[in-house]
Protein backbone atom coordinates (compact mmCIF):
# COMPACT_ATOMS: atom_id res chain seq x y z
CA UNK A 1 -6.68 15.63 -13.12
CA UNK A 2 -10.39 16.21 -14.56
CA UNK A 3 -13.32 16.73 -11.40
CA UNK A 4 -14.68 13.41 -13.27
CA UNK A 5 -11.29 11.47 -12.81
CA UNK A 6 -10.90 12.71 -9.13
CA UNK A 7 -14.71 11.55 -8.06
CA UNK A 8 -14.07 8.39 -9.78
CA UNK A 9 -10.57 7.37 -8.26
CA UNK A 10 -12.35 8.53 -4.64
CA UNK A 11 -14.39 5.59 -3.02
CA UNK A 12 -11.62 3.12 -4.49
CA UNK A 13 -8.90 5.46 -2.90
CA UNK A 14 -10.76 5.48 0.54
CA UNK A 15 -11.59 1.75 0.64
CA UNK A 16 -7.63 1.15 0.05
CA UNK A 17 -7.47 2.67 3.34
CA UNK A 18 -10.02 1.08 5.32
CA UNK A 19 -8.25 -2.05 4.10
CA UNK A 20 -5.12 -0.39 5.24
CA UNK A 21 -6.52 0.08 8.56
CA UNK A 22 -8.23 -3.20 9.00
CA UNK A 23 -4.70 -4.67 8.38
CA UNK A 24 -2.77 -2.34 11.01
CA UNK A 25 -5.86 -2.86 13.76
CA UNK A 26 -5.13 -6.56 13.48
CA UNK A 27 -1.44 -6.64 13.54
CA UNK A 28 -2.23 -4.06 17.24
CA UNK A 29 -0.50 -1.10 15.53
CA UNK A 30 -0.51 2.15 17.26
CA UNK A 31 -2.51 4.69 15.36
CA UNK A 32 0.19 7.22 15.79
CA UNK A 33 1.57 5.18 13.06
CA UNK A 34 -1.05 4.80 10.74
CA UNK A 35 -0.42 7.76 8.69
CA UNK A 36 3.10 6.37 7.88
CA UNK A 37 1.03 2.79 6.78
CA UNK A 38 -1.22 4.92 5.05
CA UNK A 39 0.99 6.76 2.98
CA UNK A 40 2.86 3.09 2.19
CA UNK A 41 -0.35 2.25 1.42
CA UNK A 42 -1.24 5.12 -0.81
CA UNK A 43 2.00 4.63 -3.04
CA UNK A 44 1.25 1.42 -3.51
CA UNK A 45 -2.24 2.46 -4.67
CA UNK A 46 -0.71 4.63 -7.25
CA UNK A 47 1.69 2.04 -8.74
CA UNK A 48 -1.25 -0.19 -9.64
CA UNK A 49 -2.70 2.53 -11.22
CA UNK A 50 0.41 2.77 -13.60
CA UNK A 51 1.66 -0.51 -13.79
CA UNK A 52 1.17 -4.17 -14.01
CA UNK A 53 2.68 -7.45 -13.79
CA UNK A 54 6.32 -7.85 -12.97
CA UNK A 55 7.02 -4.34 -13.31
CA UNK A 56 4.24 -3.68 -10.52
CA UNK A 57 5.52 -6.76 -8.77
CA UNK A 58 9.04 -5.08 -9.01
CA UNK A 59 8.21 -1.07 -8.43
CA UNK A 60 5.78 -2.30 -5.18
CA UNK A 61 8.84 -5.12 -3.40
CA UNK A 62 11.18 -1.58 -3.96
CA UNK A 63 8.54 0.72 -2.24
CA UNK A 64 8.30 -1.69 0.63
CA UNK A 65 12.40 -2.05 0.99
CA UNK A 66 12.14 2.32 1.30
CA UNK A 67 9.62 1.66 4.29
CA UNK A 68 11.50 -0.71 5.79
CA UNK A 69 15.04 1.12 5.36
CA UNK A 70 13.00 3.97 7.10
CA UNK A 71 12.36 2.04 10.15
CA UNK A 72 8.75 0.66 9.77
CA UNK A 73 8.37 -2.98 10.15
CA UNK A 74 8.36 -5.32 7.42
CA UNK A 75 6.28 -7.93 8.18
CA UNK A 76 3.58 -5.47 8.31
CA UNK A 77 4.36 -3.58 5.15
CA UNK A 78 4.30 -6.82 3.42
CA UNK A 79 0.70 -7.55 5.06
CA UNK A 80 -0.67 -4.19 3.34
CA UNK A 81 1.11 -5.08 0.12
CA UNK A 82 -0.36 -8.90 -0.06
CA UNK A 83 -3.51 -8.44 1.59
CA UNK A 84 -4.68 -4.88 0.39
CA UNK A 85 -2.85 -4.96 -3.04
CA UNK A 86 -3.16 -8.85 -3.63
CA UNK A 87 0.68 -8.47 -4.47
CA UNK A 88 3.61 -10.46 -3.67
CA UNK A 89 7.35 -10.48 -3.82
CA UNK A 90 9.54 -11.10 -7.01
CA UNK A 91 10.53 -14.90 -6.30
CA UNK A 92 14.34 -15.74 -6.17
C-alpha cells in the first residue's frame, strides 16, 4: 500500500473506531473487551472496502457468526455492524 493510500484510508479508519467505541460505551462494555470489538470492527471495515451489496451483506452476517462462535455477544456485534457499518442481515 502507497504512503498516499495509507494517509487517505487513516481518519476514515480511526473514526470507524470512535464509532466502535461510542457503540460499546453505550451497550456498558468493559474496555478489556474493546480490542476484541475493535478488531470485529476493523474486519468489517475492510469488507466494505472490497465489497458491496449482497455479497457485503453476506461476507459481514459470516464475520459476525465467527465473533459470536468465539464467545462475544451478538447483540452487540450486530450493533457495530448496523450502526457503524449501516449494514444488516441477509433476510430469510
Amino acid at each position: 500500500m502507497m504512503k498516499s493510500q495509507i494517509e487517505e484510508m487513516y481518519p476514515a479508519l480511526v473514526s470507524m473506531e470512535d464509532r466502535v467505541k461510542t457503540v460499546l460505551n453505550e451497550e456498558g462494555i468493559s474496555t478489556t473487551q474493546y480490542p476484541f470489538y475493535l478488531n470485529f470492527g476493523r474486519q468489517c471495515f475492510k469488507l466494505v472496502r472490497e465489497f458491496a451489496g449482497g455479497t457485503l451483506i453476506n461476507r459481514a452476517n459470516i464475520a459476525l457468526q465467527r465473533w459470536v462462535a468465539d464467545g462475544f455477544t451478538q447483540a452487540i456485534l450486530e450493533r457495530v455492524r448496523d450502526v457503524v457499518f449501516t449494514l444488516t442481515a441477509p433476510g430469510p
